[in-house]
Protein backbone atom coordinates (compact mmCIF):
# COMPACT_ATOMS: atom_id res chain seq x y z
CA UNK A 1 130.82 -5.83 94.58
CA UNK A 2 129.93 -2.23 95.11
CA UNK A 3 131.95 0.56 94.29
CA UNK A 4 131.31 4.51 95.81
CA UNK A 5 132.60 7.06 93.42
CA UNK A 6 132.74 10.72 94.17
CA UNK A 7 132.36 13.29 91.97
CA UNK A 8 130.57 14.95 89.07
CA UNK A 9 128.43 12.73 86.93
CA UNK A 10 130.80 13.33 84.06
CA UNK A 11 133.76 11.90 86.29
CA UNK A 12 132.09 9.05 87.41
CA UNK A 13 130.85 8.37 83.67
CA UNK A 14 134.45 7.99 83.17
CA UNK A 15 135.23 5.74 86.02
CA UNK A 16 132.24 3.29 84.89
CA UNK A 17 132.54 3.26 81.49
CA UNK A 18 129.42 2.02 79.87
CA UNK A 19 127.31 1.62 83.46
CA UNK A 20 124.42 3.68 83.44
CA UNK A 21 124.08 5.80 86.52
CA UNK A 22 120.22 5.85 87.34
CA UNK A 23 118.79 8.63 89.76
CA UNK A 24 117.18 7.23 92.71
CA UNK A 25 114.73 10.16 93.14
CA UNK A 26 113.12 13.25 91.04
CA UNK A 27 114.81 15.93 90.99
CA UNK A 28 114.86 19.59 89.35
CA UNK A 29 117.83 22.03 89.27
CA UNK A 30 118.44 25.42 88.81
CA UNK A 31 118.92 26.73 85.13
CA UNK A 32 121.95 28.34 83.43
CA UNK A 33 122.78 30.39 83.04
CA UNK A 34 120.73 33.01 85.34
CA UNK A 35 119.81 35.61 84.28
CA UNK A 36 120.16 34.46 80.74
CA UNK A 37 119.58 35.71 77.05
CA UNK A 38 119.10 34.64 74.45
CA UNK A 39 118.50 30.73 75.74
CA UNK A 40 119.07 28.94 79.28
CA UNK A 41 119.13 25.13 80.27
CA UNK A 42 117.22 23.49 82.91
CA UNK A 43 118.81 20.29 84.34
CA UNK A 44 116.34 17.62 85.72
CA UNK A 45 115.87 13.93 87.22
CA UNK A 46 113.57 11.02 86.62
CA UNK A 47 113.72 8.30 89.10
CA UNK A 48 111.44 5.90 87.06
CA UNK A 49 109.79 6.01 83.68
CA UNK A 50 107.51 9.10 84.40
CA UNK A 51 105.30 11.56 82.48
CA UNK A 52 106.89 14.65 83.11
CA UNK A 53 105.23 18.15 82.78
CA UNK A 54 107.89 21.24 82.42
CA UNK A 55 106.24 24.47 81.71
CA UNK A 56 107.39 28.50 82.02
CA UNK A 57 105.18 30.79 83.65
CA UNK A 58 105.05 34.68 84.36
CA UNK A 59 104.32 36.28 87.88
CA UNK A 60 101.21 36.75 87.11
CA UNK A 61 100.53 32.32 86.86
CA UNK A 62 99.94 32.21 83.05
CA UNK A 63 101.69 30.08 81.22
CA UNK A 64 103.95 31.16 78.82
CA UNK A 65 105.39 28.06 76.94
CA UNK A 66 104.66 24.29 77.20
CA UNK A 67 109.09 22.61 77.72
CA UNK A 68 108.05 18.91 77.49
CA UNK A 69 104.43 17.20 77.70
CA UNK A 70 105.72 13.58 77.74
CA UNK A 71 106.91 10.08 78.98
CA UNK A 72 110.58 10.44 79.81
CA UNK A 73 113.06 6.79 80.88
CA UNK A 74 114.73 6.85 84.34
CA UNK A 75 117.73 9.20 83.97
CA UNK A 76 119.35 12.78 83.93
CA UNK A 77 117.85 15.26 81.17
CA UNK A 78 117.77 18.45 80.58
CA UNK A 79 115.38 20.91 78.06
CA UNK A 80 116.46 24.57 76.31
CA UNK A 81 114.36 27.44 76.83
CA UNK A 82 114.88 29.89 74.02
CA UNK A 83 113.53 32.57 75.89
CA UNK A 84 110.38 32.46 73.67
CA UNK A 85 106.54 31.74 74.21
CA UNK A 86 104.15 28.77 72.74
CA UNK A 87 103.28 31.29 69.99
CA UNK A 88 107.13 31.42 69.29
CA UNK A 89 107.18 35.01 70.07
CA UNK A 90 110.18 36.32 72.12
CA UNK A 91 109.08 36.68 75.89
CA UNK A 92 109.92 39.98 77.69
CA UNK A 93 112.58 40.69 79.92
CA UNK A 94 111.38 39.88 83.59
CA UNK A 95 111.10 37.02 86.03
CA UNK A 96 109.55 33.85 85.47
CA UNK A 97 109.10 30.72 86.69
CA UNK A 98 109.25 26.93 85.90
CA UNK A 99 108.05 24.26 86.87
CA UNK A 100 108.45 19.93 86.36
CA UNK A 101 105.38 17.88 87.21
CA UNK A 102 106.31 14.23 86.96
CA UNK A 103 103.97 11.72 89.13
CA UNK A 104 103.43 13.01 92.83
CA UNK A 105 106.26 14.74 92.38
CA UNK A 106 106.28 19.40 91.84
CA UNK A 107 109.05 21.28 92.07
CA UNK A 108 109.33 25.08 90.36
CA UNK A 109 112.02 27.42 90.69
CA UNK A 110 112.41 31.21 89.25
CA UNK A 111 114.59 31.83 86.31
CA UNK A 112 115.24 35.59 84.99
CA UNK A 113 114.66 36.77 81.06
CA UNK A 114 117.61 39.93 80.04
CA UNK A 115 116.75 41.39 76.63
């Protein structure tokens, strides 16, 4: 039997009770909120047990801070930025950008600092 439910993941959560929704590709969304301060949440997908890479970088390319280094199960996750850098200082206000590595798959997208 196969059953099509439409919705947010919460709603159909509710609908299957304790069956696991599994993503059937990678996938990296767009953090919230944007522009953010003093922390913002990045949303991602693993398709299959993966190492996944998530780092923040400034315009210039450097990296900033080091999100998750790390094999991650098939499933949605998501990872806080606090806004600061690997040396847990506070980042300045500006744009940056991050980005997931898992397998063949990249995907970066630009997230904005407030202070």
């Amino acid at each position: 039997i196969m059953k099509i439910i439409a919705g947010t993941t919460e709603y159909a959560q509710s609908v299957l009770g304790n069956i696991p929704l599994q993503p059937i590709e990678f996938g990296l969304r767009q953090n919230y909120p944007n522009p953010f301060n003093p922390s913002t949440t990045i949303q991602y997908q693993v398709a299959k047990r993966s190492h996944v890479l998530m780092e923040i970088f400034n315009m210039l390319g450097q990296r900033v801070r080091l999100l998750l280094n790390g094999e991650q199960p098939a499933g949605f996750h998501s990872v806080v930025w606090d806004g600061r850098n690997d040396g847990g200082l506070a980042a300045g206000s500006g744009i940056y950008f991050y980005r997931m590595v898992a397998g063949e798959f990249v995907e970066s997208h630009k997230l904005i600092l407030v202070r």
